[in-house]
C-alpha atoms as a PDB file:
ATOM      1  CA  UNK A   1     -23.364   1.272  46.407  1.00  0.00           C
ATOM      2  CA  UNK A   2     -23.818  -1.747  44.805  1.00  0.00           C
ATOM      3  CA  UNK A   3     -21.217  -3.758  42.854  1.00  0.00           C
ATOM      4  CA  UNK A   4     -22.287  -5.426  39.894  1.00  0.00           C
ATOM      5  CA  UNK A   5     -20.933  -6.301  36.437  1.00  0.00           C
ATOM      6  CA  UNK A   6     -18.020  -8.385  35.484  1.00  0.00           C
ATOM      7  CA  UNK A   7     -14.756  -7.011  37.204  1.00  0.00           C
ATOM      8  CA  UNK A   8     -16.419  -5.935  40.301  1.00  0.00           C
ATOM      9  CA  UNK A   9     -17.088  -2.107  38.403  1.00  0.00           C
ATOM     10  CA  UNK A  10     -20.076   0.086  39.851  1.00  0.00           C
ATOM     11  CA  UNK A  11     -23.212   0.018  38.148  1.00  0.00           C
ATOM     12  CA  UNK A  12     -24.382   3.290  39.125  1.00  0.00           C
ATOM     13  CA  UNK A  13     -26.147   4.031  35.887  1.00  0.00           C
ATOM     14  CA  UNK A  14     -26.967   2.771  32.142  1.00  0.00           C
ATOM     15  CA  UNK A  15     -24.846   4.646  29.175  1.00  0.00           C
ATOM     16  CA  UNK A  16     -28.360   5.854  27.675  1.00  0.00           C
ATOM     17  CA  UNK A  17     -28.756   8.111  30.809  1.00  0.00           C
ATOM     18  CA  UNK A  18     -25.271  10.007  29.893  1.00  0.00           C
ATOM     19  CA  UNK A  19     -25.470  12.648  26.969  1.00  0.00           C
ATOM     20  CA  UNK A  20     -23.808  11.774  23.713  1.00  0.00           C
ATOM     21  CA  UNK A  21     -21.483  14.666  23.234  1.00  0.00           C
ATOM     22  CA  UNK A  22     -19.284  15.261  19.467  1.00  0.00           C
ATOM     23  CA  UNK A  23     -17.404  17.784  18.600  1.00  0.00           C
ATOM     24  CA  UNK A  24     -18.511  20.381  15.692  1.00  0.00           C
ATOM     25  CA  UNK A  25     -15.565  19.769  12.533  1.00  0.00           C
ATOM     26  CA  UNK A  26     -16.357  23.495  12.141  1.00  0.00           C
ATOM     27  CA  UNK A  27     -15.775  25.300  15.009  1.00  0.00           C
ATOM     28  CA  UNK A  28     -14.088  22.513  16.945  1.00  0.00           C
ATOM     29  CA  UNK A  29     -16.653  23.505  20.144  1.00  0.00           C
ATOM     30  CA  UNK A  30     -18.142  20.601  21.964  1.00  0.00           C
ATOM     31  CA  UNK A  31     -21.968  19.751  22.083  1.00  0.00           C
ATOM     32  CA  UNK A  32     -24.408  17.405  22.508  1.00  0.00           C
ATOM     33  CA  UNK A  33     -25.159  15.192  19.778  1.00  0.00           C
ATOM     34  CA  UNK A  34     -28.637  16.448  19.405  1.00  0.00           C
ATOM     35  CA  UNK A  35     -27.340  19.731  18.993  1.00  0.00           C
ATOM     36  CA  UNK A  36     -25.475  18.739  15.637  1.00  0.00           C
ATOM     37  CA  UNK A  37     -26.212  17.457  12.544  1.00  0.00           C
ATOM     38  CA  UNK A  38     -24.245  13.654  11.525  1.00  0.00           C
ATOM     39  CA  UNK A  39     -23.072  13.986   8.102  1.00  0.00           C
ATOM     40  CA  UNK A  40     -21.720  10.981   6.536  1.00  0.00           C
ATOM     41  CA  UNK A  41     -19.734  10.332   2.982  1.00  0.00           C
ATOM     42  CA  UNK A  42     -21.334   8.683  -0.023  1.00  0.00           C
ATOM     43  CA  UNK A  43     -18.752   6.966  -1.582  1.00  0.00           C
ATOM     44  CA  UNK A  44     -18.950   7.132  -5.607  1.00  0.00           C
ATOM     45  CA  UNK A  45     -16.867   6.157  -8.694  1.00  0.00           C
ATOM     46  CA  UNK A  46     -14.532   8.448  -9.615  1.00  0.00           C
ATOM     47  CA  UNK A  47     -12.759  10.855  -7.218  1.00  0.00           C
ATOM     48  CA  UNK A  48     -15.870  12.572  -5.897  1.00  0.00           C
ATOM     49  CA  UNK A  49     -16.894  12.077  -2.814  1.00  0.00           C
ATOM     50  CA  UNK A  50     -20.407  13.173  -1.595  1.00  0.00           C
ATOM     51  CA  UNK A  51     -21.354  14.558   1.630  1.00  0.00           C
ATOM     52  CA  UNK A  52     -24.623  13.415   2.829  1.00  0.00           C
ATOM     53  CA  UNK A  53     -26.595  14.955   5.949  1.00  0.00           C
ATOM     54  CA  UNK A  54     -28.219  12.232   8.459  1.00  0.00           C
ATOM     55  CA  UNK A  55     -30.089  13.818  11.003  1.00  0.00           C
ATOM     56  CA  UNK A  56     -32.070  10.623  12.471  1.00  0.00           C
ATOM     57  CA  UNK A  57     -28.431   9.204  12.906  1.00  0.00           C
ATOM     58  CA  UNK A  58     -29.320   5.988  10.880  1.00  0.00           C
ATOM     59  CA  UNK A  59     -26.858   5.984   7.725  1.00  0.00           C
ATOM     60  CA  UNK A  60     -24.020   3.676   8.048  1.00  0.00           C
ATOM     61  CA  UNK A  61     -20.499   4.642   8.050  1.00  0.00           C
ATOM     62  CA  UNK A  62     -17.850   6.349   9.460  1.00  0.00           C
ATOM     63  CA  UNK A  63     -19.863  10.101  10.618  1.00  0.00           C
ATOM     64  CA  UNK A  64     -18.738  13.516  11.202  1.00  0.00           C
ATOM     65  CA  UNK A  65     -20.664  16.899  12.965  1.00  0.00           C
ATOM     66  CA  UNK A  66     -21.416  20.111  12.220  1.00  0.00           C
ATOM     67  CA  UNK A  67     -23.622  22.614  13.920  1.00  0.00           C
ATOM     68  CA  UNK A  68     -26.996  23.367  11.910  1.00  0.00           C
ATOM     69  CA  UNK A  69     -25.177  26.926  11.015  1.00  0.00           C
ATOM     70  CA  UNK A  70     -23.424  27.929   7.734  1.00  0.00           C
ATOM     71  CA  UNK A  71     -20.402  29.184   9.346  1.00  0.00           C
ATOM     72  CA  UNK A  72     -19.622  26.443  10.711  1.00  0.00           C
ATOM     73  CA  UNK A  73     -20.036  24.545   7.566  1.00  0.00           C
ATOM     74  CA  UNK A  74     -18.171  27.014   6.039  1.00  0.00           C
ATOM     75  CA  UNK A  75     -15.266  26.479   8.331  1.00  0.00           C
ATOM     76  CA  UNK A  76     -15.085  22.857   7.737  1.00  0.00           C
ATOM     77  CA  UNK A  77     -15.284  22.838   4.170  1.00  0.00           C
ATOM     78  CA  UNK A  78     -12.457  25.449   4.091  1.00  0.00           C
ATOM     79  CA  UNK A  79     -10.507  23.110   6.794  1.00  0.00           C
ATOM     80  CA  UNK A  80     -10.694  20.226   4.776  1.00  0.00           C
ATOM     81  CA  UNK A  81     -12.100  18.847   8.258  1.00  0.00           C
ATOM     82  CA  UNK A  82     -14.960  16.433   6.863  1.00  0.00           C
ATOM     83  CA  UNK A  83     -11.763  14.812   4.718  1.00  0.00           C
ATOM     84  CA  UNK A  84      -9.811  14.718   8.008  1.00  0.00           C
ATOM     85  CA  UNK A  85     -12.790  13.156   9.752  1.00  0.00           C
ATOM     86  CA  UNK A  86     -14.218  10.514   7.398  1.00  0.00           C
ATOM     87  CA  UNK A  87     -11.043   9.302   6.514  1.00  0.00           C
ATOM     88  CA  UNK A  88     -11.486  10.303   2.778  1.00  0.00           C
ATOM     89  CA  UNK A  89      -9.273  11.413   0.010  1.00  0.00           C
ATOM     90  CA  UNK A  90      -9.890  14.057  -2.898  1.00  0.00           C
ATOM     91  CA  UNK A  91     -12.675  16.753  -2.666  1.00  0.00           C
ATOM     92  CA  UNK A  92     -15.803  16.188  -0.640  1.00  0.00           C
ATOM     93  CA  UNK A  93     -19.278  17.695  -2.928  1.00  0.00           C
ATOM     94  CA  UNK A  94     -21.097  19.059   0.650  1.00  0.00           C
ATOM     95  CA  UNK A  95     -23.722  20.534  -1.573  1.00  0.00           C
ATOM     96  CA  UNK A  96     -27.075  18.297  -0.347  1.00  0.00           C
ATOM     97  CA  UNK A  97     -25.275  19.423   3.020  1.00  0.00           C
ATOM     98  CA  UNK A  98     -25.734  23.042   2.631  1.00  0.00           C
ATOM     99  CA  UNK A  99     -29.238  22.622   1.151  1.00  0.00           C
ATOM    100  CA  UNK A 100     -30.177  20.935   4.240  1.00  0.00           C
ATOM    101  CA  UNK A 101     -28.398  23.565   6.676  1.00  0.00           C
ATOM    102  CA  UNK A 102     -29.952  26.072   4.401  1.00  0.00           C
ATOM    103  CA  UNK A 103     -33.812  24.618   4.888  1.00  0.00           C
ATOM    104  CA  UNK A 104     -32.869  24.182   8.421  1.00  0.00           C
ATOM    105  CA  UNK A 105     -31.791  27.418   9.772  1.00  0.00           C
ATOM    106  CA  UNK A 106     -34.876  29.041   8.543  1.00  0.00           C
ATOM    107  CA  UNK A 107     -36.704  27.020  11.577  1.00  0.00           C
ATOM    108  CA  UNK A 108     -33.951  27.284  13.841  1.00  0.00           C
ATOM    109  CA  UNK A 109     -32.956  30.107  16.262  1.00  0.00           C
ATOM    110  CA  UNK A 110     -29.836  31.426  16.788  1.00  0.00           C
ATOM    111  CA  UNK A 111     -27.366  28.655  17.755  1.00  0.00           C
ATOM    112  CA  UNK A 112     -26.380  28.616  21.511  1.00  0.00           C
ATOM    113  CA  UNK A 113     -22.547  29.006  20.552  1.00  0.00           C
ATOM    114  CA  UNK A 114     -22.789  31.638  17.923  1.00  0.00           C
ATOM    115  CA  UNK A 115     -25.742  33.578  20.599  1.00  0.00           C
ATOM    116  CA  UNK A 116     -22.587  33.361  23.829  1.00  0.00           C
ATOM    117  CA  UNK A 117     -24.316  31.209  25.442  1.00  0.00           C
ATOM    118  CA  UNK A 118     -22.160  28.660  25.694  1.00  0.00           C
ATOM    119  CA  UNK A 119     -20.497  30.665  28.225  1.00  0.00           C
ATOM    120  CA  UNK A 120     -21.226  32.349  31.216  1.00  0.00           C
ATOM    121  CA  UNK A 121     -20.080  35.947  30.128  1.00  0.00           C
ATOM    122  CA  UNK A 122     -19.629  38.828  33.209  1.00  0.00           C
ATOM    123  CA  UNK A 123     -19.357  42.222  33.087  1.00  0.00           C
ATOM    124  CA  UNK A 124     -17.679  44.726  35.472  1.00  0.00           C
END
């Protein structure tokens, strides 16, 4: 092995080679980053906040993830988890969220974690 890098640490590998993994605000189960959709917080006058999806990852800010499923959206917004996340105070409008989740999971299958298949499942 090679050593390499300030600090004598192992270079084995670049960070882009590792998958990104977040955790769904929803249903609080782990996957990769590609599997969920960023939604970040639009900050406006007045006590309204507004929820914003960002699936090419671009927008600025502070981000949070949900799976491209209603229930898990659901969850969230009855949580309070996207206030908990993005650090934000009053109510959160998540209504161009839902739009988008709703356009989505037309195209979409089933999502791995509401299909099992996050986990291995045996019978006996």
């Amino acid at each position: 092995m090679a050593v390499g890098g300030p600090g004598g640490r192992l270079n084995i590998g670049s960070q882009r080679d590792a998958a990104v993994v977040r955790t769904c605000v929803g249903c609080r189960r782990r996957a990769s980053a590609s599997e969920l959709l960023r939604v970040v917080v639009q900050r406006s006058e007045g006590s309204l906040n507004r929820l914003v999806p960002d699936p090419q990852r671009r927008l600025s800010g502070r981000g949070a993830h949900v799976h491209h499923d209603l229930n898990c959206l659901d969850q969230a917004v009855r949580k309070r988890a996207f206030a908990r996340a993005l650090n934000i105070e009053g109510t959160a409008d998540v209504e161009a969220v839902r739009a988008h989740v709703e356009s989505e999971s037309a195209e979409r299958p089933t999502p791995a974690h509401e299909a099992g298949m996050d986990r291995m499942k045996t019978t006996r």
